[in-house]
Protein backbone atom coordinates (compact mmCIF):
# COMPACT_ATOMS: atom_id res chain seq x y z
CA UNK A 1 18.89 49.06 12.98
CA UNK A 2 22.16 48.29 14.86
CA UNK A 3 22.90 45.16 16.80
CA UNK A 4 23.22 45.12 20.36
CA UNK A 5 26.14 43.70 22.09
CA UNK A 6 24.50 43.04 25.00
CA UNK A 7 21.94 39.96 23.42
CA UNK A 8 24.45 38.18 21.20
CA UNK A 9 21.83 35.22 20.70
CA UNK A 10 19.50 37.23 18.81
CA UNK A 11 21.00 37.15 15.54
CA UNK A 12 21.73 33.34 15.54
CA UNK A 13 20.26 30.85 13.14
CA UNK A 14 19.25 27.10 14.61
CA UNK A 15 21.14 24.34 12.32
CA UNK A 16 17.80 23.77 11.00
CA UNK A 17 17.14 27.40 9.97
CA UNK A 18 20.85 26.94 8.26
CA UNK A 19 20.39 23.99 6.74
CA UNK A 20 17.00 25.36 5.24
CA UNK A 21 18.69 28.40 4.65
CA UNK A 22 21.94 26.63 2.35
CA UNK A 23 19.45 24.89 0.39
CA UNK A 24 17.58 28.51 -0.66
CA UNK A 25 20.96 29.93 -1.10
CA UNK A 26 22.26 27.46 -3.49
CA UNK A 27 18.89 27.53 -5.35
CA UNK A 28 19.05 31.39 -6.17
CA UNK A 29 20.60 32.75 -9.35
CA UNK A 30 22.54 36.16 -9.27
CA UNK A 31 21.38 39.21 -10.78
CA UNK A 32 22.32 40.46 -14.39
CA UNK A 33 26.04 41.80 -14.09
CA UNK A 34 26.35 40.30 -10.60
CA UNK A 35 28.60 37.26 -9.43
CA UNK A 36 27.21 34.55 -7.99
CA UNK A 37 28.39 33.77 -3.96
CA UNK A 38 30.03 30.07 -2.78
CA UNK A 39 28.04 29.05 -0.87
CA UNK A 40 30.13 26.42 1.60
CA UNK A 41 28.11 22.93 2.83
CA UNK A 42 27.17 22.52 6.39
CA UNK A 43 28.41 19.48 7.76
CA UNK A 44 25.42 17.57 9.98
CA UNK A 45 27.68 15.65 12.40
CA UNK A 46 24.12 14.83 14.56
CA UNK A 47 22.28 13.52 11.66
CA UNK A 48 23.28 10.13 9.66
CA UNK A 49 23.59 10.40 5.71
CA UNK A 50 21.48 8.86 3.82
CA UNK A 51 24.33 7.42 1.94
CA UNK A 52 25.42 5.73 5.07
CA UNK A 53 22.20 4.13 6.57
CA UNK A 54 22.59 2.62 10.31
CA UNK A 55 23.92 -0.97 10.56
CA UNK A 56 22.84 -2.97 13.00
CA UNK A 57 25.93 -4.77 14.76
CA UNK A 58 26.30 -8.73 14.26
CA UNK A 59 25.85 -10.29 17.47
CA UNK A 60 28.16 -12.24 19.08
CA UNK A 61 27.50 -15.72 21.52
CA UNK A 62 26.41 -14.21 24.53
CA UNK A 63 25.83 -10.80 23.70
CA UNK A 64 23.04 -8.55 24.84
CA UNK A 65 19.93 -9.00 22.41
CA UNK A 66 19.55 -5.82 20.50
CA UNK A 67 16.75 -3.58 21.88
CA UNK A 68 13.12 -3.54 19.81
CA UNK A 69 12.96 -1.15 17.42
CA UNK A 70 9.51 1.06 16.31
CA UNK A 71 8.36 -0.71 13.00
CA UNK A 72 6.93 2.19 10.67
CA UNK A 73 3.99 0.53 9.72
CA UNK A 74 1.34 1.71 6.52
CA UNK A 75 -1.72 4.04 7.37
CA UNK A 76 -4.96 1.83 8.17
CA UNK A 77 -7.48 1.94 5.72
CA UNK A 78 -10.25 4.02 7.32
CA UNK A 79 -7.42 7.44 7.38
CA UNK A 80 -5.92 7.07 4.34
CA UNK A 81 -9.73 7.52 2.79
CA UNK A 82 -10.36 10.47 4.88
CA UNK A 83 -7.13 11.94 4.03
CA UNK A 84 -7.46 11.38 0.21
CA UNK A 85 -11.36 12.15 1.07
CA UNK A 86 -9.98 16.17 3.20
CA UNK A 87 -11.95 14.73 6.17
CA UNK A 88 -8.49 14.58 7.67
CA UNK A 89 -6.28 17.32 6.95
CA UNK A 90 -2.96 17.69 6.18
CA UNK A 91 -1.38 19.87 8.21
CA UNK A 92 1.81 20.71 6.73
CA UNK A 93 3.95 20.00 3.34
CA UNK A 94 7.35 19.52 1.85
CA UNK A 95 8.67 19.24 -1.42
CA UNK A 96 11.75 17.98 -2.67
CA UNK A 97 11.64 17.92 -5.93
CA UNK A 98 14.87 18.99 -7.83
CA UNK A 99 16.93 18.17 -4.86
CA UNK A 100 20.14 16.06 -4.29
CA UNK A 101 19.75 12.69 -1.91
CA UNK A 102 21.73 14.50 0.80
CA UNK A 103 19.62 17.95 0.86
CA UNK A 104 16.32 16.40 0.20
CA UNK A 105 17.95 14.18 3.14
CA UNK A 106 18.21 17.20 5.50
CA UNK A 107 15.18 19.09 4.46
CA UNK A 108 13.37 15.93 5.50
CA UNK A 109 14.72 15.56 8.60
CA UNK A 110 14.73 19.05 9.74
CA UNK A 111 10.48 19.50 8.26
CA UNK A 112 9.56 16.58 10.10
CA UNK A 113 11.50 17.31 13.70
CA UNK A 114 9.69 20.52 13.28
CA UNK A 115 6.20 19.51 12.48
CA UNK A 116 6.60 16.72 15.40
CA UNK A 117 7.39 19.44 18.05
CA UNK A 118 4.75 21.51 16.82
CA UNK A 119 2.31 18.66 17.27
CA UNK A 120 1.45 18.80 13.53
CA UNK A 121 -0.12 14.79 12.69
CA UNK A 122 -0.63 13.75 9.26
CA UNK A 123 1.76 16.20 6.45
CA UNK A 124 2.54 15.40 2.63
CA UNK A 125 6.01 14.60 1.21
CA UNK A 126 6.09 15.44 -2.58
CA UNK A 127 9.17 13.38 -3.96
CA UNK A 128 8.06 13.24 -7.43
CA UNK A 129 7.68 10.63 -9.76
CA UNK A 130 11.15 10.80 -11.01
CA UNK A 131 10.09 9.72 -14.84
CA UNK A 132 11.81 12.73 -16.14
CA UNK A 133 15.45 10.19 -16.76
CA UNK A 134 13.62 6.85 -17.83
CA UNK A 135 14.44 5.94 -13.97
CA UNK A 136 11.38 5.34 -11.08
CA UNK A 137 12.85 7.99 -9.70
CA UNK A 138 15.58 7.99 -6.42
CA UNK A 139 14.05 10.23 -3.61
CA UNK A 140 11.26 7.65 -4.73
CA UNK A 141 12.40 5.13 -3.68
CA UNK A 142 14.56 6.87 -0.78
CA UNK A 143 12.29 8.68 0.85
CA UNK A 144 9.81 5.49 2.34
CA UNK A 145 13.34 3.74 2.87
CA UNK A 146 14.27 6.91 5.19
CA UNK A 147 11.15 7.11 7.08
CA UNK A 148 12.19 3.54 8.51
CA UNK A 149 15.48 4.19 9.54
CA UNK A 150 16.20 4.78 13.17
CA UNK A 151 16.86 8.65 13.09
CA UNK A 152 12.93 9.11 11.77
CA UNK A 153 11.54 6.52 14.20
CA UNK A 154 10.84 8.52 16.80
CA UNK A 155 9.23 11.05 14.60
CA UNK A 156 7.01 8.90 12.44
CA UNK A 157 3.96 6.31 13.14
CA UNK A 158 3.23 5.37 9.40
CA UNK A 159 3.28 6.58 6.18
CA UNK A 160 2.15 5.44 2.47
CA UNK A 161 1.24 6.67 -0.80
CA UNK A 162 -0.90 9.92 -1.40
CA UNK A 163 -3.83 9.59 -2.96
CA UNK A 164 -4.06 10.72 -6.91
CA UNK A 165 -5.72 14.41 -6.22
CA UNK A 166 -2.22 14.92 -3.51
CA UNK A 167 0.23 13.61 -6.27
CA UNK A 168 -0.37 9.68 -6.15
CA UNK A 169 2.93 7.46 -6.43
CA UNK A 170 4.70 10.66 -6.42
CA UNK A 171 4.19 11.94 -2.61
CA UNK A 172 3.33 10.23 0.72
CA UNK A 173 1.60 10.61 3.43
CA UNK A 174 3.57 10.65 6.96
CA UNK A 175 1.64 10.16 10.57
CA UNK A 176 3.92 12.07 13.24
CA UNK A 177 3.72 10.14 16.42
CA UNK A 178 2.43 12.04 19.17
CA UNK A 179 4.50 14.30 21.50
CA UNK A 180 5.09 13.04 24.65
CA UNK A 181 4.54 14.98 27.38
């Protein structure tokens, strides 16, 4: 199969697609006899690091009050037992275990934009319990930390710990808000 000249865009990967592609790249491990390929790191100029989180700027006498903010707020009672229960399903998953702050970062990001615009509600992040190094574990304690930081507010309504049976302290579940229309 050739390509066509005349539909450039039909080979092109979104910066999502990339970004999820990268990660697989990196993961894979070359064949007996084979080199393995650099694989370069995307820069996300759009998205902040999580290294870097968003600081809100010091106001000075007499200027503007900042503007309210979504609060992520925990799941109510009533849907995290029918989540835990399967009366509620979980529409989609991710899991980052294994990953570095700054991919699990981006995977993340990219898993929940998608699931939002897909209309997807209530999905699972596995982040692992992190007991492995004697630590709690960093993507932990990241991840929650994350979901309240202004790039996932308009993504996510609540989230809080999975239930034992979905990986307990180890995994979350995330509310999407809905998509406006």
């Amino acid at each position: 199969m050739s390509k066509r000249p005349d539909r450039p865009h039909e080979n092109k990967l979104s910066e999502d697609d990339r970004v999820l592609w990268n990660l697989v790249a990196r993961s894979a491990k070359p064949l007996k006899g084979r080199t393995a390929v650099d694989i370069p790191d995307i820069a996300l100029e759009a998205k902040p690091t999580p290294s870097q989180p968003a600081q809100p700027a010091a106001n000075a006498v007499g200027a503007a009050k900042p503007k309210p903010q979504h609060v992520t707020h925990r799941l109510d009672d009533p849907t995290l037992d029918k989540l835990s229960k399967g009366r509620l399903p979980i529409e989609g998953r991710v899991d980052l275990h294994g990953m570095t702050q700054d991919e699990a970062y981006s995977l993340l990001f990219s898993f929940l934009h998608r699931a939002h615009a897909g209309g997807i509600r209530y999905v699972l992040v596995i982040t692992g319990k992190g007991s492995s190094s004697g630590g709690d574990g960093v993507l932990r304690r990241a991840v929650p930390a994350w979901l309240s930081t202004p790039a996932f507010r308009p993504l996510v309504s609540s989230h809080d710990h999975a239930a034992r049976n979905h990986g307990g302290s180890g995994a979350l579940y995330v509310r999407l808000r809905r998509v406006r229309a």
